[in-house]
PDB file of N, CA and C in Angstrom:
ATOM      1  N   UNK A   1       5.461  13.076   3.982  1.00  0.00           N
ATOM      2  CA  UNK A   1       4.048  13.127   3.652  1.00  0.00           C
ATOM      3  C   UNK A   1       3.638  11.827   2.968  1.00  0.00           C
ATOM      4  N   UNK A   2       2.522  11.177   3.269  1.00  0.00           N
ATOM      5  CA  UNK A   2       1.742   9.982   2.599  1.00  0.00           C
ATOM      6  C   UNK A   2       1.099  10.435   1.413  1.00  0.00           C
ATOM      7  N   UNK A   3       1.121   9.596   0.616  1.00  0.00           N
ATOM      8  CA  UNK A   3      -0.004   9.662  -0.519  1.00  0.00           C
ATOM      9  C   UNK A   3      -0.578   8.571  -1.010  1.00  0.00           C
ATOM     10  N   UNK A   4      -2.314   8.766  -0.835  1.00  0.00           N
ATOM     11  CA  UNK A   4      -3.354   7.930  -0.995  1.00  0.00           C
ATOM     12  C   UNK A   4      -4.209   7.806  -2.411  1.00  0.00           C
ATOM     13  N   UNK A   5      -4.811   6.810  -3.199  1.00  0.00           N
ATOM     14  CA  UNK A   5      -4.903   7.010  -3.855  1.00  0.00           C
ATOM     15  C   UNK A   5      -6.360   6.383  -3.336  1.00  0.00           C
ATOM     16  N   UNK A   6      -7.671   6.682  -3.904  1.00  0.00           N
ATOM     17  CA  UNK A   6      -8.959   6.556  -3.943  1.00  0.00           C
ATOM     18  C   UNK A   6      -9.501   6.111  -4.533  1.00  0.00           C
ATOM     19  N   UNK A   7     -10.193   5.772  -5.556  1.00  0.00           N
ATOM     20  CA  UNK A   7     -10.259   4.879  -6.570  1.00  0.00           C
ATOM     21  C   UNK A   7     -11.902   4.332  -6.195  1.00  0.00           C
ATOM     22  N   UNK A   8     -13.189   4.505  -7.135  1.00  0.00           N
ATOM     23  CA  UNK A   8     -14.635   4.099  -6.791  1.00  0.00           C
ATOM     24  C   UNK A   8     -15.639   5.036  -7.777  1.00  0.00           C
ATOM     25  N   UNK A   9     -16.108   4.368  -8.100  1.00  0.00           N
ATOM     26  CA  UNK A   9     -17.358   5.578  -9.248  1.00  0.00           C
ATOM     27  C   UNK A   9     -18.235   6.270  -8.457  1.00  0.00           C
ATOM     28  N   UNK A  10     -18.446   6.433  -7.123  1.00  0.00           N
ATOM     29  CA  UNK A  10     -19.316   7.096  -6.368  1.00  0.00           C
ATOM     30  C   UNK A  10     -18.324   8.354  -5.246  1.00  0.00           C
ATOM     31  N   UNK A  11     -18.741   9.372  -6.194  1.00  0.00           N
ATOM     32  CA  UNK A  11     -17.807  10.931  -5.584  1.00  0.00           C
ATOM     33  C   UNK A  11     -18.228  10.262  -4.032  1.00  0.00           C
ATOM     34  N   UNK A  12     -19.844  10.053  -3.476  1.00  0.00           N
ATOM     35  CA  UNK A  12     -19.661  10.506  -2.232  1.00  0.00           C
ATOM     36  C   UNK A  12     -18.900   9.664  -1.222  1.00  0.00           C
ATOM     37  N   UNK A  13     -18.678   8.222  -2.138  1.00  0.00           N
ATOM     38  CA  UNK A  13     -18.104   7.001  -1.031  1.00  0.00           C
ATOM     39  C   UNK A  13     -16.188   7.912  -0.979  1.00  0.00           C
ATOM     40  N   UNK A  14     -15.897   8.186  -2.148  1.00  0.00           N
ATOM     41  CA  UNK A  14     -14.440   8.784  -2.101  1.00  0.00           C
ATOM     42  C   UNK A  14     -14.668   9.844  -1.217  1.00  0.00           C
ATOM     43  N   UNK A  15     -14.851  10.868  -1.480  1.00  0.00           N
ATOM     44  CA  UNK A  15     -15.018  11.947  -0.341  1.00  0.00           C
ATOM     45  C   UNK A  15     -15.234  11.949   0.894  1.00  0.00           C
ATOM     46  N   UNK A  16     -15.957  11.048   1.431  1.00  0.00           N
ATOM     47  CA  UNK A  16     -16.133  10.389   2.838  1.00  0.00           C
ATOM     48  C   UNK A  16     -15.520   9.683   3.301  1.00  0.00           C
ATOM     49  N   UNK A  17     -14.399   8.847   2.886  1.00  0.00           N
ATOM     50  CA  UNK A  17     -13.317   8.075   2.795  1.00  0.00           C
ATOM     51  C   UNK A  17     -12.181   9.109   3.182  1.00  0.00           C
ATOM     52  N   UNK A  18     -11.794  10.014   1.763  1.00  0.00           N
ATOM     53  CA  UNK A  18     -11.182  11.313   1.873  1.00  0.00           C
ATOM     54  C   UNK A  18     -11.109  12.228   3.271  1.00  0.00           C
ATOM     55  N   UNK A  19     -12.141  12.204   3.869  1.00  0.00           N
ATOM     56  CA  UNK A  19     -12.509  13.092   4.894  1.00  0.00           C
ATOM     57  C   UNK A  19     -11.824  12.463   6.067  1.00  0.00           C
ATOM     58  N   UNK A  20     -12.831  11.220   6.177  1.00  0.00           N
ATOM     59  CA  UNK A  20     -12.157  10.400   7.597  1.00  0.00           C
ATOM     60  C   UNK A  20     -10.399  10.165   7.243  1.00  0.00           C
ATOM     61  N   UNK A  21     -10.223   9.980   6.999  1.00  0.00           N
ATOM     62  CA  UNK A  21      -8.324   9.936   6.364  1.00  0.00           C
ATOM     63  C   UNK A  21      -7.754  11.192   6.927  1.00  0.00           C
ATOM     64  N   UNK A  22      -8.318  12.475   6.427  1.00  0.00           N
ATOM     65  CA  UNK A  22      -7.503  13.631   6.518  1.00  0.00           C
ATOM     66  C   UNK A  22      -7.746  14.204   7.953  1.00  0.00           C
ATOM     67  N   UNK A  23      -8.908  13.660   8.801  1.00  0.00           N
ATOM     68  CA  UNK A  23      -9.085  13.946   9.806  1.00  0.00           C
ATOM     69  C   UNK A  23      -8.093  13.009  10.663  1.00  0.00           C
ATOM     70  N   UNK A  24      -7.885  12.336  10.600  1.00  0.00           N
ATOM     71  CA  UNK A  24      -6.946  10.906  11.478  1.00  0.00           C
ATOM     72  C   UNK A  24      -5.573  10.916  11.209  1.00  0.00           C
ATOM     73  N   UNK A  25      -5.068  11.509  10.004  1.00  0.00           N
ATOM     74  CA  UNK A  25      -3.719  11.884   9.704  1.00  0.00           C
ATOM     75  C   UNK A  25      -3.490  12.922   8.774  1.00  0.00           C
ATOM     76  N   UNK A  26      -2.368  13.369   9.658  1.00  0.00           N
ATOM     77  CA  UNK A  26      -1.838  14.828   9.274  1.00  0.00           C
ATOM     78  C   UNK A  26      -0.828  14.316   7.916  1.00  0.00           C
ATOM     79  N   UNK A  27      -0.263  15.749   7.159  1.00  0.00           N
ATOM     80  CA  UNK A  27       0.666  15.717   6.355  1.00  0.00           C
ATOM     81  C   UNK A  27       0.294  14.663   5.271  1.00  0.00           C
ATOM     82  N   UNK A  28      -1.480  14.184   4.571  1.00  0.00           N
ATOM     83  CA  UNK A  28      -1.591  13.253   4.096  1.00  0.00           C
ATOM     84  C   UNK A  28      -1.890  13.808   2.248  1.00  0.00           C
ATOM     85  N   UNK A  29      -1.706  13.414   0.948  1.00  0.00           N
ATOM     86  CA  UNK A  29      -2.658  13.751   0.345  1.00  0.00           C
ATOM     87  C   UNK A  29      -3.009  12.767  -0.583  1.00  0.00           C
ATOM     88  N   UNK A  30      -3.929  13.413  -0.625  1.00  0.00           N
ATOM     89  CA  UNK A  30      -5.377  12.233  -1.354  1.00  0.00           C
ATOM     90  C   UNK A  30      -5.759  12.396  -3.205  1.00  0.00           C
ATOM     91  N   UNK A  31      -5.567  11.767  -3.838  1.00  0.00           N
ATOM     92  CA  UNK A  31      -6.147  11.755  -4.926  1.00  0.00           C
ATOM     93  C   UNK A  31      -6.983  11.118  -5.363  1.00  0.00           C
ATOM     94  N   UNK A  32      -8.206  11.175  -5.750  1.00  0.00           N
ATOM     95  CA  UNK A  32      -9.616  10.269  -6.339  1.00  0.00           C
ATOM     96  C   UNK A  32      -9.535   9.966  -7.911  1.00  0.00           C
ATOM     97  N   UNK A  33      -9.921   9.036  -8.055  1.00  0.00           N
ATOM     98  CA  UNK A  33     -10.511   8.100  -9.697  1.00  0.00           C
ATOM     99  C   UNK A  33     -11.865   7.763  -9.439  1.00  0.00           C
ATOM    100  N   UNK A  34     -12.071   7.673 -10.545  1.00  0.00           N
ATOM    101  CA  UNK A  34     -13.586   7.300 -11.114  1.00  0.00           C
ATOM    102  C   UNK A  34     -13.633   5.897 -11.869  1.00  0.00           C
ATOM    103  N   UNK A  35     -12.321   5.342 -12.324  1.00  0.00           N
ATOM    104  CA  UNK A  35     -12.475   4.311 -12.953  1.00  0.00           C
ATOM    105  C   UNK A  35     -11.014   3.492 -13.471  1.00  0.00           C
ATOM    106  N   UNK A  36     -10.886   2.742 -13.684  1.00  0.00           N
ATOM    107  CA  UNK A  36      -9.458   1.576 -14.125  1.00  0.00           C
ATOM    108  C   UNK A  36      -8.784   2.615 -14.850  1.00  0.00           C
ATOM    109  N   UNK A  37      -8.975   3.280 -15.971  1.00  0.00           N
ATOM    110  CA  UNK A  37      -8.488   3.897 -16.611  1.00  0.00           C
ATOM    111  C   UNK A  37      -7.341   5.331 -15.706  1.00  0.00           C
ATOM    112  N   UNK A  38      -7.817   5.973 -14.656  1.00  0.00           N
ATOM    113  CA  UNK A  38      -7.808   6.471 -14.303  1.00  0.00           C
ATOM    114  C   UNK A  38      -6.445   6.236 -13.134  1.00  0.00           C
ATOM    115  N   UNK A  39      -7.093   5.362 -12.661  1.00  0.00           N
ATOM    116  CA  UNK A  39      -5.722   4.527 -12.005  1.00  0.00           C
ATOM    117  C   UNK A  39      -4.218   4.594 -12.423  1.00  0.00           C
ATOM    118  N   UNK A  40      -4.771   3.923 -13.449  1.00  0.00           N
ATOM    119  CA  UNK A  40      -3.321   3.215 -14.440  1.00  0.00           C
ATOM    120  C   UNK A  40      -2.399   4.663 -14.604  1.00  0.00           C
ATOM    121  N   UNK A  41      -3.427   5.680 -14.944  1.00  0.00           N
ATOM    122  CA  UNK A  41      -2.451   7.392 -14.911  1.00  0.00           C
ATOM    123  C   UNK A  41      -2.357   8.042 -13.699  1.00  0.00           C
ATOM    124  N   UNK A  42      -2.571   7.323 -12.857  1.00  0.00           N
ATOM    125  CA  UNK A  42      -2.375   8.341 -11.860  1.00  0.00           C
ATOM    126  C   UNK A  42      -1.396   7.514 -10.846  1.00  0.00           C
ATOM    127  N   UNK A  43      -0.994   5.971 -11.420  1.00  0.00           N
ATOM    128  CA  UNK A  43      -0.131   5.480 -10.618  1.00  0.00           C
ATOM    129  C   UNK A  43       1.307   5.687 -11.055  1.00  0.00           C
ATOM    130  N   UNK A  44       1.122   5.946 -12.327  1.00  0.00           N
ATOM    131  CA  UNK A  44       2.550   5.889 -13.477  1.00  0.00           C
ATOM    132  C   UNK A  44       2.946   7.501 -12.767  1.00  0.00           C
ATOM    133  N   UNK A  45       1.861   8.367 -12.478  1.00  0.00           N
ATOM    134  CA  UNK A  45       2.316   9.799 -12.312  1.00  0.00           C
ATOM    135  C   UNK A  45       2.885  10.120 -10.942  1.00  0.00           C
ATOM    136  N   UNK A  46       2.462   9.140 -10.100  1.00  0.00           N
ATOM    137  CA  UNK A  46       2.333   9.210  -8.690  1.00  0.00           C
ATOM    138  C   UNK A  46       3.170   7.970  -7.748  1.00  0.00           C
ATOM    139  N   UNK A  47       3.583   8.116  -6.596  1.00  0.00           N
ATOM    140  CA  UNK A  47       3.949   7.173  -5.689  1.00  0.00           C
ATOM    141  C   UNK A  47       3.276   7.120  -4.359  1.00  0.00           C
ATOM    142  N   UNK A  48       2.265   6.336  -4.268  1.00  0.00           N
ATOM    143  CA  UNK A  48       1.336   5.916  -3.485  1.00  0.00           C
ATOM    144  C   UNK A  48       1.761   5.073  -2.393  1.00  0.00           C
ATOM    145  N   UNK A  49       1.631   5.348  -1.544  1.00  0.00           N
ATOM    146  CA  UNK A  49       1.485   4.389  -0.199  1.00  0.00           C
ATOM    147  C   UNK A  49       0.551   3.734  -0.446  1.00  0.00           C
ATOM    148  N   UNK A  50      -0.539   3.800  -0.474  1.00  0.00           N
ATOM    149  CA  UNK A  50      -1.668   3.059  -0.313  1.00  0.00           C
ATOM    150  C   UNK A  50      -2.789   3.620  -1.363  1.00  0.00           C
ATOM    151  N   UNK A  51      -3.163   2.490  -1.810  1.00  0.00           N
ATOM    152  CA  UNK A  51      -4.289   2.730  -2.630  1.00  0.00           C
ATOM    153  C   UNK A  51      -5.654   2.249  -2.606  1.00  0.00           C
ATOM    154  N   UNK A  52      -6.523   2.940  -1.977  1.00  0.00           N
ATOM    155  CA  UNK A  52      -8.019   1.880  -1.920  1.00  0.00           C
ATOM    156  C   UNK A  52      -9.595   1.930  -3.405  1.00  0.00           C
ATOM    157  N   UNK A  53      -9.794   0.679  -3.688  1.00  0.00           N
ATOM    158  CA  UNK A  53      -9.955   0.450  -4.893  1.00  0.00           C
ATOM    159  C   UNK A  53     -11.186  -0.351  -4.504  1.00  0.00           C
ATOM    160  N   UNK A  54     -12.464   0.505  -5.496  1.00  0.00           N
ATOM    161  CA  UNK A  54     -13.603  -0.162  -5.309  1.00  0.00           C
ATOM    162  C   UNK A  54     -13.808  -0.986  -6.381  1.00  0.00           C
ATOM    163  N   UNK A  55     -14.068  -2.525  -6.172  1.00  0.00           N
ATOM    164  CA  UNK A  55     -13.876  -3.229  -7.416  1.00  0.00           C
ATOM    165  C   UNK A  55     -14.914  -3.263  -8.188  1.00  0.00           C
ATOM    166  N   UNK A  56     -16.084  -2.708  -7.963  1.00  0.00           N
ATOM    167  CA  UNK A  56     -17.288  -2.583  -8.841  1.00  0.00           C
ATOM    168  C   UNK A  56     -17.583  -1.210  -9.302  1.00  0.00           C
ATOM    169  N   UNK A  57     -16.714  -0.678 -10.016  1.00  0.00           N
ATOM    170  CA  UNK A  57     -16.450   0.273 -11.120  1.00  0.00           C
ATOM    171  C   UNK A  57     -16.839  -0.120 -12.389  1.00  0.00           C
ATOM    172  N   UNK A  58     -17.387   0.694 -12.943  1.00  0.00           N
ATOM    173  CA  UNK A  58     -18.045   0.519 -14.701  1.00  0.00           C
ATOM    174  C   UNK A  58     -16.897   0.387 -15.397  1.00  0.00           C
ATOM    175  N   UNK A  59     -16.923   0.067 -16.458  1.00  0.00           N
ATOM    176  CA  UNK A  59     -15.734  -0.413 -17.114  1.00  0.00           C
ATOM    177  C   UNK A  59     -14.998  -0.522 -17.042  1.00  0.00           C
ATOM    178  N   UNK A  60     -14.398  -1.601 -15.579  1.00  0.00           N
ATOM    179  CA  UNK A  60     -13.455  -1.454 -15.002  1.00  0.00           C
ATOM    180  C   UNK A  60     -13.205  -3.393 -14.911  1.00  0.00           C
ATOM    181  N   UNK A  61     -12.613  -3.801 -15.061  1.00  0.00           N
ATOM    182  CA  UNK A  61     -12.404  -5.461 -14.729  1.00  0.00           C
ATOM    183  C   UNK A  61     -11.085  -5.569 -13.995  1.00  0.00           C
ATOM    184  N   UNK A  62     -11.807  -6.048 -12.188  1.00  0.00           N
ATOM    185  CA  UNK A  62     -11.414  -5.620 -11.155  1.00  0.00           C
ATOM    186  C   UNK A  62     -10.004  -6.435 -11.472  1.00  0.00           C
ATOM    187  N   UNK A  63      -9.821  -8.063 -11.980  1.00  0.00           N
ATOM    188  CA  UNK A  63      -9.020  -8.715 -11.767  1.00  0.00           C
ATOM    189  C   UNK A  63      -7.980  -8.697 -12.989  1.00  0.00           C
ATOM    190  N   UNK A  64      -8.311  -8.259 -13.893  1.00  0.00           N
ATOM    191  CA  UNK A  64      -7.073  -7.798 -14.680  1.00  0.00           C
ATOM    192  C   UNK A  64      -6.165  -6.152 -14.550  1.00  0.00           C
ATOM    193  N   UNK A  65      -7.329  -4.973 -13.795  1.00  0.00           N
ATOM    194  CA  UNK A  65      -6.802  -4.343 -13.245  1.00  0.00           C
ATOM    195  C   UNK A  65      -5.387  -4.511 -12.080  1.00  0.00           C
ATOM    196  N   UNK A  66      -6.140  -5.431 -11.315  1.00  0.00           N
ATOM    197  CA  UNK A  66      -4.976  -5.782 -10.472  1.00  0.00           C
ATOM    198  C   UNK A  66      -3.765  -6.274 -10.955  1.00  0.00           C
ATOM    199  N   UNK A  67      -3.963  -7.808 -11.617  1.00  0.00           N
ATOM    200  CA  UNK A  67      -2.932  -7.628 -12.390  1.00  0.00           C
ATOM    201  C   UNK A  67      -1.506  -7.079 -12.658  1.00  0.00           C
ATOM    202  N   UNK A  68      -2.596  -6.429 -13.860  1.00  0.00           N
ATOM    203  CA  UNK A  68      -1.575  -4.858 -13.610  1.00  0.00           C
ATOM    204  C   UNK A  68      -0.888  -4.182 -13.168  1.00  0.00           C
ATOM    205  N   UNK A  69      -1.539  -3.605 -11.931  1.00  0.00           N
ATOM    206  CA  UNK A  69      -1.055  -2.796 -11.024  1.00  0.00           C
ATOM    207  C   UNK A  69       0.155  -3.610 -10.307  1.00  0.00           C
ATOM    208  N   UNK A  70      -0.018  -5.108  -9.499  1.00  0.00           N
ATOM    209  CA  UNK A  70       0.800  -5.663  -9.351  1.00  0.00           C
ATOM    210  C   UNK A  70       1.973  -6.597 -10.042  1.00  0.00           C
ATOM    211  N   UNK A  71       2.085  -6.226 -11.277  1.00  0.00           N
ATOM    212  CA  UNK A  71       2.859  -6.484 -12.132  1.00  0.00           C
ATOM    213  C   UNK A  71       3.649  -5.187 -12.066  1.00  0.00           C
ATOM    214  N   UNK A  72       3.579  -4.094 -11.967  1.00  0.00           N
ATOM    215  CA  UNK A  72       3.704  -3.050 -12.601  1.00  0.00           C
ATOM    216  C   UNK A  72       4.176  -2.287 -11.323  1.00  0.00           C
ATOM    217  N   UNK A  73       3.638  -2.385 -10.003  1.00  0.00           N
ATOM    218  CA  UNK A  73       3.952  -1.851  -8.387  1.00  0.00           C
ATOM    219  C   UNK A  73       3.634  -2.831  -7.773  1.00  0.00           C
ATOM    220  N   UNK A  74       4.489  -3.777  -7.332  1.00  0.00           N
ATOM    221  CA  UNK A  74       4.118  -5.326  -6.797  1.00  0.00           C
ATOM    222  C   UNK A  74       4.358  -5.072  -4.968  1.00  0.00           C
ATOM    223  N   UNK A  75       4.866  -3.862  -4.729  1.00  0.00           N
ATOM    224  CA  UNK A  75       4.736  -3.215  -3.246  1.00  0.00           C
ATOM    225  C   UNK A  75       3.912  -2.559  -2.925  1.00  0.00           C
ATOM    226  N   UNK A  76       2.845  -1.728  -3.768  1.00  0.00           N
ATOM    227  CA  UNK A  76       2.076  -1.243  -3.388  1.00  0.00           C
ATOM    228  C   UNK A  76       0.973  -1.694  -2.244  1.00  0.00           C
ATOM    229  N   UNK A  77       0.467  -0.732  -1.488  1.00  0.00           N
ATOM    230  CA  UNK A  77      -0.289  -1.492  -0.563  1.00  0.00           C
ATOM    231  C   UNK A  77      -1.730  -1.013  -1.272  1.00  0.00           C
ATOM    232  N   UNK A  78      -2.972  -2.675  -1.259  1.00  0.00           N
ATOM    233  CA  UNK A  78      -3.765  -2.388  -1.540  1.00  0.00           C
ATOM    234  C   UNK A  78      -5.010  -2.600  -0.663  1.00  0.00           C
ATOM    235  N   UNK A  79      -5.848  -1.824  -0.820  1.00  0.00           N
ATOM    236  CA  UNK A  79      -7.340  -1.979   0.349  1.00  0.00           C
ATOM    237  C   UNK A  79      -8.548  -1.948  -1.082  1.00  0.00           C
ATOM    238  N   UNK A  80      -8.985  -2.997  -0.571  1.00  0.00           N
ATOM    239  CA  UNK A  80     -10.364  -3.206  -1.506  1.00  0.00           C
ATOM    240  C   UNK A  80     -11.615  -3.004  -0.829  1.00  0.00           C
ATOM    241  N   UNK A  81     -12.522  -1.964  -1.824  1.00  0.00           N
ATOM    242  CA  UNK A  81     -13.713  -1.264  -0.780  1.00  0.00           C
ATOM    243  C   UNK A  81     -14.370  -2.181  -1.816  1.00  0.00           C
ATOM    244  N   UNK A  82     -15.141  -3.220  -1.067  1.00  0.00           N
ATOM    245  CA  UNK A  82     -16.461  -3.606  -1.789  1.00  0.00           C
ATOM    246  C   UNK A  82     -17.636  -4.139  -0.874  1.00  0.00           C
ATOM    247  N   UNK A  83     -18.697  -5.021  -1.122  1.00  0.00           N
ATOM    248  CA  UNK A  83     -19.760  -5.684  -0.375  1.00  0.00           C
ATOM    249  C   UNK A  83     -19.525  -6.769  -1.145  1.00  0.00           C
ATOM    250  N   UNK A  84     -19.226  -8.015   0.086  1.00  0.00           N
ATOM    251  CA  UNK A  84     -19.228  -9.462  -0.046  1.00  0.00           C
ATOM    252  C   UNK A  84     -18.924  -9.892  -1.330  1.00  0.00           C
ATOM    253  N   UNK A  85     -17.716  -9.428  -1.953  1.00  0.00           N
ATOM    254  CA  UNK A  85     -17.270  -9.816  -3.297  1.00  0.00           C
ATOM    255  C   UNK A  85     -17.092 -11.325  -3.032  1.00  0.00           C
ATOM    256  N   UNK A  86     -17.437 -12.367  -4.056  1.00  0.00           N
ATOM    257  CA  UNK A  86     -16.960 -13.688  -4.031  1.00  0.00           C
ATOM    258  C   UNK A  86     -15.377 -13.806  -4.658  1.00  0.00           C
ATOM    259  N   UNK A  87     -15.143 -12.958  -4.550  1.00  0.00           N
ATOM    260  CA  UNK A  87     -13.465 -12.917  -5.589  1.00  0.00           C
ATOM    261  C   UNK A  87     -12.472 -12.484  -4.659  1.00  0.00           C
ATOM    262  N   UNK A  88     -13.197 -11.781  -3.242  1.00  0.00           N
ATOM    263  CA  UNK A  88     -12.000 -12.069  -1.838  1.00  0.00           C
ATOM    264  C   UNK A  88     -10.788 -12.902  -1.733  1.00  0.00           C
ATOM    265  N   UNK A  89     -10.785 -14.393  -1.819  1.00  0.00           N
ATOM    266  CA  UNK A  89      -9.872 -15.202  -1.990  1.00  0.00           C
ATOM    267  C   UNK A  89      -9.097 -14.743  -2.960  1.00  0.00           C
ATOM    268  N   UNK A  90      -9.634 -14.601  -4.083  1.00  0.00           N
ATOM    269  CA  UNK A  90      -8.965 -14.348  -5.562  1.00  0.00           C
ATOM    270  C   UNK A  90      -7.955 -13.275  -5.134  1.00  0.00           C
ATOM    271  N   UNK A  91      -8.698 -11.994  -4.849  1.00  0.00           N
ATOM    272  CA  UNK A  91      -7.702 -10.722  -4.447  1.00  0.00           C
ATOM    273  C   UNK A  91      -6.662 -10.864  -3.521  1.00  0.00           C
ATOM    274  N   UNK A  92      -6.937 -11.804  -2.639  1.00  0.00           N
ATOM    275  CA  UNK A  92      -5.586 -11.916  -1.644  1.00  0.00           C
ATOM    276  C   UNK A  92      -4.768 -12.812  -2.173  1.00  0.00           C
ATOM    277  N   UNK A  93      -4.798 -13.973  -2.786  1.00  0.00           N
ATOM    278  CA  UNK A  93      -3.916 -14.448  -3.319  1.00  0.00           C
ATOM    279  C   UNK A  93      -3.061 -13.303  -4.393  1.00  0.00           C
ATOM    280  N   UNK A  94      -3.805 -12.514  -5.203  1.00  0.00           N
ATOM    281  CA  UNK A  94      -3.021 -11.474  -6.023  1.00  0.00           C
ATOM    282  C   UNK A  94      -2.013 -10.921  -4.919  1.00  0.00           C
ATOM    283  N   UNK A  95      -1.982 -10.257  -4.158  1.00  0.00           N
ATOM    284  CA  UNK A  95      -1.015  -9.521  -3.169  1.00  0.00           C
ATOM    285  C   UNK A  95      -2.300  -8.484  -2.559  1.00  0.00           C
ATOM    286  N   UNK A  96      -3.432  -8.117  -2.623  1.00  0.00           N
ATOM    287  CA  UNK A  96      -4.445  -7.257  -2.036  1.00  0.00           C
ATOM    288  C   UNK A  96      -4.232  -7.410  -0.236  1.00  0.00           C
ATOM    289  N   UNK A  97      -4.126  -6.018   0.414  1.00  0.00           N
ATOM    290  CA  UNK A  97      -3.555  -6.505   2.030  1.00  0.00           C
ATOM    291  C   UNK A  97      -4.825  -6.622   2.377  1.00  0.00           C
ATOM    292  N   UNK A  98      -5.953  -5.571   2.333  1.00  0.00           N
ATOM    293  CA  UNK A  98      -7.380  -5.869   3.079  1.00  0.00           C
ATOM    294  C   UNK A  98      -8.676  -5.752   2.531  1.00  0.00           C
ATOM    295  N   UNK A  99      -9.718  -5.788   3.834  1.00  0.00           N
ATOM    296  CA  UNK A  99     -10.683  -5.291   2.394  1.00  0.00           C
ATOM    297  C   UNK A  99     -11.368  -4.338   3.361  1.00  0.00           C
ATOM    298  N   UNK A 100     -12.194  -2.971   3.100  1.00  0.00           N
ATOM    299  CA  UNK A 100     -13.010  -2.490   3.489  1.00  0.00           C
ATOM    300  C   UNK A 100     -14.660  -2.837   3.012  1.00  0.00           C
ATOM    301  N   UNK A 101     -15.890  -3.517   4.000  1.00  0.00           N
ATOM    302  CA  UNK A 101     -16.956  -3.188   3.377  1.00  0.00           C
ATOM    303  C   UNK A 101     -18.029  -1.901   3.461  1.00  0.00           C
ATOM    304  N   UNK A 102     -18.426  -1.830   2.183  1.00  0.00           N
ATOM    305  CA  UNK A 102     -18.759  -0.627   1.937  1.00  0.00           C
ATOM    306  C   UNK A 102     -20.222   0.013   3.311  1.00  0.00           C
ATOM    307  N   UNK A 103     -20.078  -0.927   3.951  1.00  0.00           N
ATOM    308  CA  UNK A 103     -20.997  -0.954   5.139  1.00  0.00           C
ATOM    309  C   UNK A 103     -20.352  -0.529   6.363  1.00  0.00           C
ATOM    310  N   UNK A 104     -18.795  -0.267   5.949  1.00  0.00           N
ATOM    311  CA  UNK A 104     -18.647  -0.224   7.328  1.00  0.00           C
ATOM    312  C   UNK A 104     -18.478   1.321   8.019  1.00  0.00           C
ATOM    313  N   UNK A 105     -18.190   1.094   9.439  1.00  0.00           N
ATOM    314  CA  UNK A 105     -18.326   2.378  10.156  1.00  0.00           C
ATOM    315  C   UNK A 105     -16.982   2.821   9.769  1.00  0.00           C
ATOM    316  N   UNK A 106     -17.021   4.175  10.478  1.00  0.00           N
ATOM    317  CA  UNK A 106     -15.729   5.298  10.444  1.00  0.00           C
ATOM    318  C   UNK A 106     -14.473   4.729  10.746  1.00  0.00           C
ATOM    319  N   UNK A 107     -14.856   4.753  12.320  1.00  0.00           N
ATOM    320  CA  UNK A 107     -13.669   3.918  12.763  1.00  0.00           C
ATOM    321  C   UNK A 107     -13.046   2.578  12.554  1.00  0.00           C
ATOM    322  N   UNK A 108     -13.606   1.571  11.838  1.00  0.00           N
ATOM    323  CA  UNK A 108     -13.455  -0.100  11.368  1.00  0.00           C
ATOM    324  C   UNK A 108     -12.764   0.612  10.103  1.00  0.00           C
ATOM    325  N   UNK A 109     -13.143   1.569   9.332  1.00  0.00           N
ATOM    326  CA  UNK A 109     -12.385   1.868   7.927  1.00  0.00           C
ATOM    327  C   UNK A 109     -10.631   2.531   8.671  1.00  0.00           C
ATOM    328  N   UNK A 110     -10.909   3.352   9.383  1.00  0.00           N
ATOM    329  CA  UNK A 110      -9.189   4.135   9.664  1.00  0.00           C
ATOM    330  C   UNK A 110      -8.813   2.701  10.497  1.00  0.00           C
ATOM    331  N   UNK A 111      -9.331   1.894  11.144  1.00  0.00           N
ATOM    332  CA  UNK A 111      -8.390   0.928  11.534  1.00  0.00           C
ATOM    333  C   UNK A 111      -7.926   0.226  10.901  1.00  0.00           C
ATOM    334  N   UNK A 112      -8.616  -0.455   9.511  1.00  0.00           N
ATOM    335  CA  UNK A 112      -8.180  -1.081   8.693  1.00  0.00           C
ATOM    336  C   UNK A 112      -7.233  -0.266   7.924  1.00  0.00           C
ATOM    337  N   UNK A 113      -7.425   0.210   8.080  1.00  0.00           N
ATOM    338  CA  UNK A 113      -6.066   1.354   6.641  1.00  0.00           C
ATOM    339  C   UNK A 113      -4.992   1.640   7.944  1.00  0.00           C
ATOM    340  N   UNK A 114      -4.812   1.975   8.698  1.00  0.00           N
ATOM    341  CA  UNK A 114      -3.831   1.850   9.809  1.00  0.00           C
ATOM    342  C   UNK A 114      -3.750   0.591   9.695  1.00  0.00           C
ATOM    343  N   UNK A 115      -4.234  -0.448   9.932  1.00  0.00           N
ATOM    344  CA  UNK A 115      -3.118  -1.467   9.826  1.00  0.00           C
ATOM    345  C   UNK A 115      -2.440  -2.186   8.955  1.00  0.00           C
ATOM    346  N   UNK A 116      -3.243  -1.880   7.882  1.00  0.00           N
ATOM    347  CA  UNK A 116      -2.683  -1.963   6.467  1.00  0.00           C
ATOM    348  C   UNK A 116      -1.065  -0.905   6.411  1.00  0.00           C
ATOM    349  N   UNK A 117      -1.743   0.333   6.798  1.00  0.00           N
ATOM    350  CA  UNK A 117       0.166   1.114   6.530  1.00  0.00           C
ATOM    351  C   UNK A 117       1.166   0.754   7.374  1.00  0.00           C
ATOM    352  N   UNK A 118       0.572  -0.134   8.786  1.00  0.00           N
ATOM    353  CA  UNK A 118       1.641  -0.484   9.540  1.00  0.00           C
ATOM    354  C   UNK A 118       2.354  -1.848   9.266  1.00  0.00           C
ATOM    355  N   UNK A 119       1.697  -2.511   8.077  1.00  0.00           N
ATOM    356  CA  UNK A 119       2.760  -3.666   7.658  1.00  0.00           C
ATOM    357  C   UNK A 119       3.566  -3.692   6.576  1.00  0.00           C
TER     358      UNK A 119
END
């Protein structure tokens, strides 16, 4: 079984995310955050395949989050849901594998996360 981690201050962008995921793969499960804080406990608790992370979260500072996380799970695979962040470069140099924009369709999101789990 996979496990996904969700991560975005807007229930409906996670849940719709959530949905298309569980429809496209079986045996998957999903856990949602609301914010950095949230993360940090649910990665220490959890072993994630993949984690997708909206970087414009409220009290959340996207690039020391990361950091973190890749200090801390430097294999983890990460997908960044945002709109035209100027800090793109920044995140891929950290180890970040892709990015989702928050514009995009159904199918452009499960392809990107499929090819994200296939490397």
């Amino acid at each position: 079984m996979q496990r996904f981690l969700i991560a975005g201050d807007h229930y409906i962008v996670r849940s719709g995310i959530s949905l298309l995921i569980k429809e496209a793969i079986l045996n998957v499960e999903i856990d949602e955050c609301r914010d950095g804080y949230c993360i940090q406990h649910k990665l220490n608790a959890y072993n994630y395949d993949l984690a997708i992370i909206d970087v414009s979260m409220p009290s959340t500072d996207p690039v020391n989050l990361l950091r973190k996380i890749f200090d801390r799970w430097p294999h983890l695979k990460i997908l960044i849901l945002a709109c035209k962040d100027t800090f793109i470069t920044k995140y891929q140099q950290m180890g970040v594998r892709g990015f989702i924009d928050k514009g995009a369709e159904g199918s452009d999101i499960l392809q990107t996360i499929m090819a994200i789990l296939n490397t």
